[in-house]
C-alpha atoms as a PDB file:
ATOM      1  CA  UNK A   1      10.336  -0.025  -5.481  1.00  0.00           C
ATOM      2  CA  UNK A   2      11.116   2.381  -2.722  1.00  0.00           C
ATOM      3  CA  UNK A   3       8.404   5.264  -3.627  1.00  0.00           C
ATOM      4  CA  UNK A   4       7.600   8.945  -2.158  1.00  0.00           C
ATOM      5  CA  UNK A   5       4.956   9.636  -4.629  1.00  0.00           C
ATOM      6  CA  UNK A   6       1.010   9.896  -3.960  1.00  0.00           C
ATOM      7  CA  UNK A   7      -0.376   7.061  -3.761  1.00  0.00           C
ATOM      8  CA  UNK A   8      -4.220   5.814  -3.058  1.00  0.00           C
ATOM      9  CA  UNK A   9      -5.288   6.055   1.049  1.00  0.00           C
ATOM     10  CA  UNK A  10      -7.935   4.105   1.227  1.00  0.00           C
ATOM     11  CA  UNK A  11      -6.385   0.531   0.721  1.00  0.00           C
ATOM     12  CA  UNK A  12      -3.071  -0.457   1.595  1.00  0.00           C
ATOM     13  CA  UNK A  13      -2.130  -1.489   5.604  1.00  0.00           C
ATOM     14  CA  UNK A  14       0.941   0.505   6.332  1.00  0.00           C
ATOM     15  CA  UNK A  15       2.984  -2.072   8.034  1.00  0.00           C
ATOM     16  CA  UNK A  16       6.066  -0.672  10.381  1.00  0.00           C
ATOM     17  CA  UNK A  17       8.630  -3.366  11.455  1.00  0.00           C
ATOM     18  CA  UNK A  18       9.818  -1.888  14.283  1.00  0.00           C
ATOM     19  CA  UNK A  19      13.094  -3.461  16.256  1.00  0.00           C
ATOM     20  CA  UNK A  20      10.773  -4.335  19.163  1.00  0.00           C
ATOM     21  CA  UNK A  21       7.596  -4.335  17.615  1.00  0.00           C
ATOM     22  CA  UNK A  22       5.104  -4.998  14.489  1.00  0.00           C
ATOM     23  CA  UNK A  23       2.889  -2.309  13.810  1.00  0.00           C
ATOM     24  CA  UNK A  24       0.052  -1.660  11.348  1.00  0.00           C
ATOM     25  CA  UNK A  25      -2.363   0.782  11.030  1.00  0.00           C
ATOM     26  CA  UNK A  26      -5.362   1.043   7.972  1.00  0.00           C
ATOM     27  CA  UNK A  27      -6.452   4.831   7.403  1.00  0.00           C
ATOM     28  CA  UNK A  28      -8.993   5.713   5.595  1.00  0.00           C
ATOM     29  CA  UNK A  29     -11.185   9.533   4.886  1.00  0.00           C
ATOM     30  CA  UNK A  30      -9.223  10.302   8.074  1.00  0.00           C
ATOM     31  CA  UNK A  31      -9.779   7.323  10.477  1.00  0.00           C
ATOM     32  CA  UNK A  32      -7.864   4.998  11.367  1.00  0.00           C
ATOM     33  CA  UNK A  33     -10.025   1.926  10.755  1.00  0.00           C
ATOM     34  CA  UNK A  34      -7.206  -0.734  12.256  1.00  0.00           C
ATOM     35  CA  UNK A  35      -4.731  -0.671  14.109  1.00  0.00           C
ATOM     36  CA  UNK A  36      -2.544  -3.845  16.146  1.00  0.00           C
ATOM     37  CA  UNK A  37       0.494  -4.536  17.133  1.00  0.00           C
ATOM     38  CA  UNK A  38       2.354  -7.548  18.586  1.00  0.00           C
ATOM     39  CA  UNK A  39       6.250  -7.582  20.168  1.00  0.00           C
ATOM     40  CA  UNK A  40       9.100  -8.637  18.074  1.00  0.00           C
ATOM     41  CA  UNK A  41      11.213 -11.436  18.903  1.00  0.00           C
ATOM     42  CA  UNK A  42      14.610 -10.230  19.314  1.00  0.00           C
ATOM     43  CA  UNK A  43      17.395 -10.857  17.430  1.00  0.00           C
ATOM     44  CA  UNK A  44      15.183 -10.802  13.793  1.00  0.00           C
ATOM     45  CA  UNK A  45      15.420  -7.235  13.206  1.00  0.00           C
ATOM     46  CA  UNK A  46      18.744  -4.912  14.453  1.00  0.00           C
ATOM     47  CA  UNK A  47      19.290  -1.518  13.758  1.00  0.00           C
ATOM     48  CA  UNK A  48      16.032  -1.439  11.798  1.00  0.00           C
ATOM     49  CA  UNK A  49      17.798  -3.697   9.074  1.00  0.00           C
ATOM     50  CA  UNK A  50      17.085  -7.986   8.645  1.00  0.00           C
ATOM     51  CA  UNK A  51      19.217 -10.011  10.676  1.00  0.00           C
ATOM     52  CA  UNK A  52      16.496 -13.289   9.857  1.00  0.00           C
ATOM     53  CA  UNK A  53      14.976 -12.948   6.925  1.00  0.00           C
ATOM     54  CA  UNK A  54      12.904 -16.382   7.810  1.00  0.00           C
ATOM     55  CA  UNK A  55      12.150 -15.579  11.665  1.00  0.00           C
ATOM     56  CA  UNK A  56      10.740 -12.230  11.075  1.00  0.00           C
ATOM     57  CA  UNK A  57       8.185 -13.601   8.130  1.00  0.00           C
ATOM     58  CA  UNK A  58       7.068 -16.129  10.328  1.00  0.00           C
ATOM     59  CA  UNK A  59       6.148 -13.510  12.798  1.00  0.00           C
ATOM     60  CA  UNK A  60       4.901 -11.342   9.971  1.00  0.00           C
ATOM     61  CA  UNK A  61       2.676 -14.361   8.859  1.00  0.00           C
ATOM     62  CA  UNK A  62       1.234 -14.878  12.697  1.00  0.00           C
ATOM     63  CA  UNK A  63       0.689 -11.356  13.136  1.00  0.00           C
ATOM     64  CA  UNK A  64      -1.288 -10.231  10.299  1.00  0.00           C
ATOM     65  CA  UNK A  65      -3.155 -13.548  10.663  1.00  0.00           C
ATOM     66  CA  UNK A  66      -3.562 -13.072  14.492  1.00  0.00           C
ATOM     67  CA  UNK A  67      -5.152  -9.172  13.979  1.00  0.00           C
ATOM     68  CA  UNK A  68      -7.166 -10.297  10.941  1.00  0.00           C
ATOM     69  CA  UNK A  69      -4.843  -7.489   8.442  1.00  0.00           C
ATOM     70  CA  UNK A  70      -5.440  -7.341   5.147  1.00  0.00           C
ATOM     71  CA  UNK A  71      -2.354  -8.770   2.925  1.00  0.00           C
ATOM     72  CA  UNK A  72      -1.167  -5.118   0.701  1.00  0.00           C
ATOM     73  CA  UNK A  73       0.679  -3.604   2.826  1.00  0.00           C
ATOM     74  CA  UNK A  74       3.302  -0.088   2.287  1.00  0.00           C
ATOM     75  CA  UNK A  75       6.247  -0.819   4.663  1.00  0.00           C
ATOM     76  CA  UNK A  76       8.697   1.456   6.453  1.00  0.00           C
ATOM     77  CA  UNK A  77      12.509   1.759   6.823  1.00  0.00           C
ATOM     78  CA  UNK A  78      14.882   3.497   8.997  1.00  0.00           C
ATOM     79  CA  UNK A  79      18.108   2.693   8.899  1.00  0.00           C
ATOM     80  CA  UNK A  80      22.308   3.242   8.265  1.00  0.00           C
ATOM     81  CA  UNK A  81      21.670   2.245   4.617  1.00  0.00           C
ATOM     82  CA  UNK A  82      19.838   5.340   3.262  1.00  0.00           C
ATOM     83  CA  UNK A  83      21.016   8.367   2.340  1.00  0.00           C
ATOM     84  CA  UNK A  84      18.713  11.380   1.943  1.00  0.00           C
ATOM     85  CA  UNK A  85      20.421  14.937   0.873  1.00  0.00           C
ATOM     86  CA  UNK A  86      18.933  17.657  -0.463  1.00  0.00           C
ATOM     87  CA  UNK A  87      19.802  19.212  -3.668  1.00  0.00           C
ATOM     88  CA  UNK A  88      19.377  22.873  -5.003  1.00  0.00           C
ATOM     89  CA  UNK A  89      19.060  22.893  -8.979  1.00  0.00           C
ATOM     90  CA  UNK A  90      17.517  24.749 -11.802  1.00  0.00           C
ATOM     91  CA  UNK A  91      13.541  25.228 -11.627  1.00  0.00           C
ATOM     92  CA  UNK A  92      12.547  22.411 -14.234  1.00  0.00           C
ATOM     93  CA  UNK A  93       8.745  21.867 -14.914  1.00  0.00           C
ATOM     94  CA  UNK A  94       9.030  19.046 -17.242  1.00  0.00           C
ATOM     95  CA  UNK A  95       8.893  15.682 -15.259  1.00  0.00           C
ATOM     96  CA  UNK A  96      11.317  13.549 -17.185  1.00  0.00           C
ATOM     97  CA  UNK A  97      13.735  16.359 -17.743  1.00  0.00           C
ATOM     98  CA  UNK A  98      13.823  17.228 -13.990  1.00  0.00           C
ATOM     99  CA  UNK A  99      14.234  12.868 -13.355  1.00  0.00           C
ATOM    100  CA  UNK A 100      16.939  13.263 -15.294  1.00  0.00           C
ATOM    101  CA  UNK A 101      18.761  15.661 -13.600  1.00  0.00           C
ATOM    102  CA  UNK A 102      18.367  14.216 -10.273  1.00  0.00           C
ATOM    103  CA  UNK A 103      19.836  11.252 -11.134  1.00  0.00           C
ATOM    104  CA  UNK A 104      22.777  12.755 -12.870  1.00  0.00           C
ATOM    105  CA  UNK A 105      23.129  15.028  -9.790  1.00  0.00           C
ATOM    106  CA  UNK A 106      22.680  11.980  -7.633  1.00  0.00           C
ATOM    107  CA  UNK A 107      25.788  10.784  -8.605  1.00  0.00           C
ATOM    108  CA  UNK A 108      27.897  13.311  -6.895  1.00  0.00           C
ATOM    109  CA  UNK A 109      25.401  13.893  -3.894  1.00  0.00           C
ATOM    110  CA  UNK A 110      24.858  10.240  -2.887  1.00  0.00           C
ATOM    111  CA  UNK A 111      27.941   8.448  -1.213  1.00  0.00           C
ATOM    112  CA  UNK A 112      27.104   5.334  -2.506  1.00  0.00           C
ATOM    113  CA  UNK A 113      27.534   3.206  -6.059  1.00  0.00           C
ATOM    114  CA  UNK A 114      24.285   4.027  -8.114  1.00  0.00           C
ATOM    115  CA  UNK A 115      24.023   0.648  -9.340  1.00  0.00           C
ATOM    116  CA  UNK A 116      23.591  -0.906  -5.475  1.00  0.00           C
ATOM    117  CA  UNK A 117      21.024   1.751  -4.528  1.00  0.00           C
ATOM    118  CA  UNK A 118      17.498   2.282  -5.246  1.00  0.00           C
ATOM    119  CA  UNK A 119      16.796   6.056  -5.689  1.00  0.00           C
ATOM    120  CA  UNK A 120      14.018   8.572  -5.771  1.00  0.00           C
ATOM    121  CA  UNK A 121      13.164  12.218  -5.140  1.00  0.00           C
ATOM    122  CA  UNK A 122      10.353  14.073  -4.306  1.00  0.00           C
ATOM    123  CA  UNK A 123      10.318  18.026  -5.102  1.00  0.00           C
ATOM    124  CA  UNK A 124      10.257  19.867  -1.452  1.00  0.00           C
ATOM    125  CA  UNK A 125       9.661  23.822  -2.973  1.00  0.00           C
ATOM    126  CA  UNK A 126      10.884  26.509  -5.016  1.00  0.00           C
ATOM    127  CA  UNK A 127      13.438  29.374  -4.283  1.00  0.00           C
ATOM    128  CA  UNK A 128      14.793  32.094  -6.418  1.00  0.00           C
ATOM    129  CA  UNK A 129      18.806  32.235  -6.480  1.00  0.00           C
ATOM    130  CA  UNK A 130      20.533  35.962  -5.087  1.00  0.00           C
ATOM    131  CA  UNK A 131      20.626  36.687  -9.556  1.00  0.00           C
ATOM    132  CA  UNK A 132      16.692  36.156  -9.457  1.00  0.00           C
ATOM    133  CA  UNK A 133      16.844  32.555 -11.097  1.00  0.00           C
ATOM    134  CA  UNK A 134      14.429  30.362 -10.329  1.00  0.00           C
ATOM    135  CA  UNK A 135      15.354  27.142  -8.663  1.00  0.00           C
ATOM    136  CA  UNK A 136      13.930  24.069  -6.850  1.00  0.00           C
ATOM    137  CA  UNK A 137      14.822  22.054  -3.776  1.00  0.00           C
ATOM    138  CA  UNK A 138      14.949  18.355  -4.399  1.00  0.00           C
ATOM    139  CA  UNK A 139      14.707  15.525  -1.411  1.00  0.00           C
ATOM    140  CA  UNK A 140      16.869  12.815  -3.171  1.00  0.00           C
ATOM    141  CA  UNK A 141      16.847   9.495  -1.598  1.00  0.00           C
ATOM    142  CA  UNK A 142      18.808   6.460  -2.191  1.00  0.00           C
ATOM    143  CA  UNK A 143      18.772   3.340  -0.103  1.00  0.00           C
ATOM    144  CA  UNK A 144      20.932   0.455  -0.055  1.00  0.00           C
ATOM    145  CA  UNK A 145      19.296  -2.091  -2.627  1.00  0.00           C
ATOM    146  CA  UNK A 146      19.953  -5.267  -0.566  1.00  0.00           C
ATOM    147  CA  UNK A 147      18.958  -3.708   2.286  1.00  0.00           C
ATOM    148  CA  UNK A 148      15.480  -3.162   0.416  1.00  0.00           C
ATOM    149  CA  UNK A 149      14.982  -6.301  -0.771  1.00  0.00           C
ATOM    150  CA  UNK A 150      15.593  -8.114   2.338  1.00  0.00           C
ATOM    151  CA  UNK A 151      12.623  -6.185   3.847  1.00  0.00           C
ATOM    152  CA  UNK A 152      10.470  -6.883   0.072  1.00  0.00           C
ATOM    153  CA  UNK A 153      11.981 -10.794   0.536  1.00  0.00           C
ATOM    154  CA  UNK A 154      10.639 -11.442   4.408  1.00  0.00           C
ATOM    155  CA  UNK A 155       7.073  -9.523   3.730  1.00  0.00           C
ATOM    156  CA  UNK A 156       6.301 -12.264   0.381  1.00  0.00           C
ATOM    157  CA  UNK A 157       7.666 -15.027   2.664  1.00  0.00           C
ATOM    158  CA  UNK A 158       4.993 -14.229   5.001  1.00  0.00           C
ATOM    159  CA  UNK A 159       2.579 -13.959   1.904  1.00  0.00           C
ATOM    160  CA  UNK A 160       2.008 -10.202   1.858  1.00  0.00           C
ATOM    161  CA  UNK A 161       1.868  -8.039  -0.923  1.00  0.00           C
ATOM    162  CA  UNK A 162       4.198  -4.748  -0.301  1.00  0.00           C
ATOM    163  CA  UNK A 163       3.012  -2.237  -2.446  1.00  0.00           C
ATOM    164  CA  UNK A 164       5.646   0.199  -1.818  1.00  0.00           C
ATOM    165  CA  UNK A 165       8.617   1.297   0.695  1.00  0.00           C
ATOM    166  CA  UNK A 166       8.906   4.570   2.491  1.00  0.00           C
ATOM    167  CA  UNK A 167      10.960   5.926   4.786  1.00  0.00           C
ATOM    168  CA  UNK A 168      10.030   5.931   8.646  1.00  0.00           C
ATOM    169  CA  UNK A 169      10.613   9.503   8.850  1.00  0.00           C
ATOM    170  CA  UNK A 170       8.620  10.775   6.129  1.00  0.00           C
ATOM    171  CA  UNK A 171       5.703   8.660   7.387  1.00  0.00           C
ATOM    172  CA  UNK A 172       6.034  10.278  10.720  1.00  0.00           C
ATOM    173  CA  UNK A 173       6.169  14.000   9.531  1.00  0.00           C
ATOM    174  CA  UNK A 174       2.947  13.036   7.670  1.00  0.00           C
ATOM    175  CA  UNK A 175       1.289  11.728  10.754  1.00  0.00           C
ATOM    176  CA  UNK A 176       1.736  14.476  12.996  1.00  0.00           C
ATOM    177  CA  UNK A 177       2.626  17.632  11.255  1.00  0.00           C
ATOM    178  CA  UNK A 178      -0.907  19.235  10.489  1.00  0.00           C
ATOM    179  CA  UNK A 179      -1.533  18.159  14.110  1.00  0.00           C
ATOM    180  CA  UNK A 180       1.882  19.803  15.662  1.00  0.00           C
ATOM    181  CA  UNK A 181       0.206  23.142  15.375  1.00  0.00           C
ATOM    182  CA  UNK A 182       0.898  26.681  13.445  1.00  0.00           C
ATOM    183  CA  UNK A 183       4.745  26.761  12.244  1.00  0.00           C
ATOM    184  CA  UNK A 184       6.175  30.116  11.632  1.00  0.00           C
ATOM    185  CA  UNK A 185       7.628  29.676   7.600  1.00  0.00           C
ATOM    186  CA  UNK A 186      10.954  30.636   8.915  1.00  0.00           C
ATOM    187  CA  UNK A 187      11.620  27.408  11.224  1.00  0.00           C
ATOM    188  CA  UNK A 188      12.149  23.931  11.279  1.00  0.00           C
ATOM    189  CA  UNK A 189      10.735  21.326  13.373  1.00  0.00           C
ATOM    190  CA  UNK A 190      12.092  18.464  14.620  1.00  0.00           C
ATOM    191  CA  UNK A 191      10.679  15.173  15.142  1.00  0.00           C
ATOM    192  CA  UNK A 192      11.759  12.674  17.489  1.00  0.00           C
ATOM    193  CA  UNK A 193      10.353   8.962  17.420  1.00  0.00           C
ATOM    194  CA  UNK A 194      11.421   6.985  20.000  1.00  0.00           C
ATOM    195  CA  UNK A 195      10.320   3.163  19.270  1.00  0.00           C
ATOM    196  CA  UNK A 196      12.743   0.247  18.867  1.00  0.00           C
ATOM    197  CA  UNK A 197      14.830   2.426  16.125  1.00  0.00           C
ATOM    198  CA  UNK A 198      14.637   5.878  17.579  1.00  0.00           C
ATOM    199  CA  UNK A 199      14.477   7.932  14.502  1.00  0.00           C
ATOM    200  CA  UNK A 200      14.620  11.835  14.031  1.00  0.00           C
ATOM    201  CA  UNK A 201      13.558  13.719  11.003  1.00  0.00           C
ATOM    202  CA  UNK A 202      13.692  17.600  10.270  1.00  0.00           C
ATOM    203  CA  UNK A 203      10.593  18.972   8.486  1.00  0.00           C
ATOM    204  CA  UNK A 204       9.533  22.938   7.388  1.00  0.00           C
ATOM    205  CA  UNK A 205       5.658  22.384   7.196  1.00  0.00           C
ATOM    206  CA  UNK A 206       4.855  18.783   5.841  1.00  0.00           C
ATOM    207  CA  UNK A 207       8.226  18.627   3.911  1.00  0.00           C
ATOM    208  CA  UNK A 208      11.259  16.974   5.145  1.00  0.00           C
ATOM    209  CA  UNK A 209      14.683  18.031   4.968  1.00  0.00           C
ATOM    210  CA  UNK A 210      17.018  15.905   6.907  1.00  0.00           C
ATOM    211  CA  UNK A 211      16.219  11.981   8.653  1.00  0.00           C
ATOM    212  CA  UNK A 212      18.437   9.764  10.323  1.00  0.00           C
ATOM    213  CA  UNK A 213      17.977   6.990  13.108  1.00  0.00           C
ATOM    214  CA  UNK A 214      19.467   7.272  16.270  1.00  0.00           C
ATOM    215  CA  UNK A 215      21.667   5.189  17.665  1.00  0.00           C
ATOM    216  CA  UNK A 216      20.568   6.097  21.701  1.00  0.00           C
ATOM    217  CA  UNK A 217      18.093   4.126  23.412  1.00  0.00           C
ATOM    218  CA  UNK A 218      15.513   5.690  25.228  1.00  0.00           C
ATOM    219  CA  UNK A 219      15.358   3.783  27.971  1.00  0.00           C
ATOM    220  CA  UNK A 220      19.132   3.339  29.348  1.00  0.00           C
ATOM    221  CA  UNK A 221      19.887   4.946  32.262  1.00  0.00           C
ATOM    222  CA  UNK A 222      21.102   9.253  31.354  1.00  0.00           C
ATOM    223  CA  UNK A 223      18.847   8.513  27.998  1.00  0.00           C
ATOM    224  CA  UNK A 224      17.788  12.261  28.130  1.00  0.00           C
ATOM    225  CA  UNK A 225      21.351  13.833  27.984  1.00  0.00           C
ATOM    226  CA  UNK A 226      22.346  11.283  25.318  1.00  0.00           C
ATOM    227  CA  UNK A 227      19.753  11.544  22.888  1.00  0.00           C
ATOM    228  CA  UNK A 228      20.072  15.452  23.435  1.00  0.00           C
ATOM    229  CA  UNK A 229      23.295  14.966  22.016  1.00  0.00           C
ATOM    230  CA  UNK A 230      22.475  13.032  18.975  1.00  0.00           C
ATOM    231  CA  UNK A 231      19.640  15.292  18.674  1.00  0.00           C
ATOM    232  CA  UNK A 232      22.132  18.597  18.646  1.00  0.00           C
ATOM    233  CA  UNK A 233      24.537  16.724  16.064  1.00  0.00           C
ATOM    234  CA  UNK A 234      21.434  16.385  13.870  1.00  0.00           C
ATOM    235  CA  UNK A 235      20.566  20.102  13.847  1.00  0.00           C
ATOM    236  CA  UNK A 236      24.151  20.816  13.490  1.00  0.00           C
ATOM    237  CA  UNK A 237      23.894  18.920  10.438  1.00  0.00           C
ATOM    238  CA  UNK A 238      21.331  20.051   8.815  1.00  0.00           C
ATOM    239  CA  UNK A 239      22.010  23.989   9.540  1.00  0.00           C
ATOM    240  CA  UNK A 240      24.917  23.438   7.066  1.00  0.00           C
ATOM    241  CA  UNK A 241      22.435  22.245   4.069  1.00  0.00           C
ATOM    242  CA  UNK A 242      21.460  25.267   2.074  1.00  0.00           C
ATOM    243  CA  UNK A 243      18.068  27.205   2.746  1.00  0.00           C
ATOM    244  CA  UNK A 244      18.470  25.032   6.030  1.00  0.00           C
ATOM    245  CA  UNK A 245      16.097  27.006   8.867  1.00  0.00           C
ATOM    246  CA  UNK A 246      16.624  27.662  12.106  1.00  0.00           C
ATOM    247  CA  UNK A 247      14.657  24.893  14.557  1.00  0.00           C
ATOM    248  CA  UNK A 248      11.794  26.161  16.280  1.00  0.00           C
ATOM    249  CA  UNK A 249      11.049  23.426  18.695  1.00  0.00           C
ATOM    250  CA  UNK A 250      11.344  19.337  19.178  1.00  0.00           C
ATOM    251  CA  UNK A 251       7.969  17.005  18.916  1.00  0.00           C
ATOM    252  CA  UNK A 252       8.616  13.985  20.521  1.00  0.00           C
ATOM    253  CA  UNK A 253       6.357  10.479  19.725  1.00  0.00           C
ATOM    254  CA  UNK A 254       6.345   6.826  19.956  1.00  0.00           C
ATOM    255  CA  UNK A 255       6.276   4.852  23.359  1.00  0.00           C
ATOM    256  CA  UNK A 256       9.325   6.761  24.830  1.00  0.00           C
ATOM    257  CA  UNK A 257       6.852   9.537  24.816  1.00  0.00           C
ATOM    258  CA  UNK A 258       4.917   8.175  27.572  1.00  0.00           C
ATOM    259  CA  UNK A 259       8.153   8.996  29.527  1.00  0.00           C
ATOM    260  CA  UNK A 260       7.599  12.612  30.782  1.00  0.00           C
ATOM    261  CA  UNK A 261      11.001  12.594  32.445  1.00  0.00           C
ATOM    262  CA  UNK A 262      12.523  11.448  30.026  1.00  0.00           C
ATOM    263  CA  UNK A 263      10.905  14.376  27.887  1.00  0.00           C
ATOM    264  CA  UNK A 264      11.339  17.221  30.227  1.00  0.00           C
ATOM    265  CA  UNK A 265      14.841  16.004  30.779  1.00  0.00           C
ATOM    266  CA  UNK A 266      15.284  16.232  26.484  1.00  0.00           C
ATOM    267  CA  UNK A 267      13.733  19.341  26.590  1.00  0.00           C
ATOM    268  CA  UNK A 268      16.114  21.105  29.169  1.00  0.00           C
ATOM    269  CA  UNK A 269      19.326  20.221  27.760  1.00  0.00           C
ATOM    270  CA  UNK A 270      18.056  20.704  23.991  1.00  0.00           C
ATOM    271  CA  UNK A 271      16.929  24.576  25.544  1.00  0.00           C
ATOM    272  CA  UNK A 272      14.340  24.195  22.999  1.00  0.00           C
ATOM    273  CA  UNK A 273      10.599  23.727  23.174  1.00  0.00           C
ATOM    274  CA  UNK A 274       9.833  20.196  23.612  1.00  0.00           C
ATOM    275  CA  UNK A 275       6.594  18.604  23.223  1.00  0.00           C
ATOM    276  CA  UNK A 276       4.807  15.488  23.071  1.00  0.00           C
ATOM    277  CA  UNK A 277       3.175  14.834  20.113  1.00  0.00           C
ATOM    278  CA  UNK A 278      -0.460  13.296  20.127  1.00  0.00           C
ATOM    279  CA  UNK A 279       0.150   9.756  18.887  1.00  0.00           C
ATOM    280  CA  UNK A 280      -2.256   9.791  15.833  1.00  0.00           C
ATOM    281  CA  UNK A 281      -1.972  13.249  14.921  1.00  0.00           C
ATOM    282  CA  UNK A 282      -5.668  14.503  13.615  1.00  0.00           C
ATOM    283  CA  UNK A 283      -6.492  11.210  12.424  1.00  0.00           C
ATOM    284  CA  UNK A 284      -9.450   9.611  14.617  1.00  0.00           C
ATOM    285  CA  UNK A 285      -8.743   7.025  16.650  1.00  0.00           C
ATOM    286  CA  UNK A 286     -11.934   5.766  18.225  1.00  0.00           C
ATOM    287  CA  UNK A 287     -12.217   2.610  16.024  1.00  0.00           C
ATOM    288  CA  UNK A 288      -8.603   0.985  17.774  1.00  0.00           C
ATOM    289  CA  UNK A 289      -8.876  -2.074  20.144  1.00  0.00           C
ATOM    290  CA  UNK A 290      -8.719  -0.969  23.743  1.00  0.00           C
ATOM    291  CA  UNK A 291      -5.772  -1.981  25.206  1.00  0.00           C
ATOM    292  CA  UNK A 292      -3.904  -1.088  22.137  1.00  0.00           C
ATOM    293  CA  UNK A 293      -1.003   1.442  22.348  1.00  0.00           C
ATOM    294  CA  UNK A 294      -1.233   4.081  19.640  1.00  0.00           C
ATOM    295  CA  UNK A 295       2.311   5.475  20.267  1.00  0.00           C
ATOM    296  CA  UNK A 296       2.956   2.224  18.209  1.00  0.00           C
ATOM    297  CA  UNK A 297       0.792   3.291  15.275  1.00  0.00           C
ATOM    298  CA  UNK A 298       2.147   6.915  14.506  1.00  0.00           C
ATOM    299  CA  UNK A 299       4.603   5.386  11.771  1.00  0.00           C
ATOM    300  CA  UNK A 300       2.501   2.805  10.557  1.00  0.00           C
ATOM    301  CA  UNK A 301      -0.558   5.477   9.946  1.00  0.00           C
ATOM    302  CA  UNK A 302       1.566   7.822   8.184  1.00  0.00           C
ATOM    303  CA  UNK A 303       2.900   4.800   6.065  1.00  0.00           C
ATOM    304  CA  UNK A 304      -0.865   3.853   5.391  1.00  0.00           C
ATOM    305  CA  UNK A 305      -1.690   7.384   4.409  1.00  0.00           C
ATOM    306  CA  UNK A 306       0.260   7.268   1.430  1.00  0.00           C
ATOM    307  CA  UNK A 307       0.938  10.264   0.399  1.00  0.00           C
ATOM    308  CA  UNK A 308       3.890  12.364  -0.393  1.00  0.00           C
ATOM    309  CA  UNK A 309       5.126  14.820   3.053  1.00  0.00           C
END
């Protein structure tokens, strides 16, 4: 069940499955008490979706059995198949009732047949509207139901047990927000992970308002000018959203971070602030392996954290 809600940090190894990668990361009273990751075959994972369901459990299976990981796990997505709009509606304080409405509202805001999607929502503030009524924004997700499964089918082939799905980009605002600094309340941020599925999500404080992954790779030759145009579509997209605020500056993590040319270069034709974040956010880090890259882990820790952004 694809889940935004609070759940317990102390357990679970938040498990990111990366297109070039496996990542996982354990958190606990903020530390991150393990963290590996191995390189992932190619051609078992493209465009963040399942291409081989039975090559990538197999190297789900050796990896968690290779870094000695616990078998719960909370694992990430990022891809074409979810959908994640905001909606405006009436303030509603009762749980059910405001479930309800979501999903009936869901039907018009989400492109995509109810009955092939898995949905949820998770309740991102409160506004009044310009006749003093109070309302509520509402971060309503759907996701592509086979593509879910196909993720839920590899992880119990490789004899884990998922205990819940969340997106890659909430997981990231979670990871690094508290550590990206003072935010006026006006602004936006955006964040910009650049892994094997570069992904960018919008976020006012911990809250995000708009995700999608990118579909420019970091490392091809003019990387900087093209992901500064993806990047610009994105705002562009989300300025039209209502409430949308203006963006503030860019936060840029993952391994492509470790490219300060490539960063400089975003930065200059974004003409925004552009920073690099630190890998782990606030969380402490002194328990990882050395050698290990913790550019891999910021997804994977905020997946392990658990709790709603």
């Amino acid at each position: 069940m694809l889940s935004l809600r609070k759940n317990s940090s102390g357990g679970p190894v938040g498990l990111d499955i990366d297109g070039r990668y496996l990542a996982a990361a354990q958190v606990e009273s903020g530390r991150v008490i393990r963290g590996a990751s191995a390189d992932l075959p190619v051609g078992l994972v493209a465009d963040g979706e399942v291409v081989n369901r039975d090559g990538l459990a197999e190297a789900l299976k050796n990896f968690v059995a290779e870094a000695g990981l616990p078998k719960n796990v909370r694992l990430g997505v990022s891809n074409q198949q979810i959908v994640v709009r905001v909606v405006e509606l009436p303030r509603i304080e009762d749980e059910k009732q405001r479930d309800a409405a979501v999903r009936f509202q869901a039907a018009e805001a989400i492109a995509m047949p109810l009955d092939e999607a898995v949905l949820d929502h998770q309740l991102a503030g409160y506004t009044d509207a310009p006749d003093g009524s109070p309302r509520m924004q509402v971060v309503l997700v759907a996701a592509r139901r086979s593509m879910i499964e196909a993720v839920l089918e590899a992880a119990k082939a490789a004899g884990l047990k998922p205990e819940g799905i969340d997106l890659d980009a909430f997981a990231l605002v979670r990871t690094l927000a508290a550590a990206a600094g003072d935010q006026p309340a006006d602004t936006a941020r955006v964040y910009c992970h650049l892994g094997g599925v570069s992904n960018l999500a919008i976020a006012v404080g911990s809250s995000c308002f708009f995700t999608r992954p990118l579909s420019a790779v970091w490392d091809d030759e003019d990387a900087a000018a093209t992901l500064a145009d993806e990047v610009r579509l994105s705002i562009d997209y989300y300025m039209t959203q209502a409430q949308a605020k203006p963006v503030g500056e860019v936060v840029v993590s993952g391994p492509g971070s470790a490219d300060a040319a490539l960063v400089e270069g975003l930065g200059v034709h974004l003409g925004l602030p552009t920073i690099v974040a630190a890998p782990l956010g606030v969380l402490d880090r002194s328990a990882l392996p050395a050698g290990e890259d913790p550019h891999r882990l910021t997804v994977a820790a905020g997946l392990a954290i658990g709790a709603a952004a």
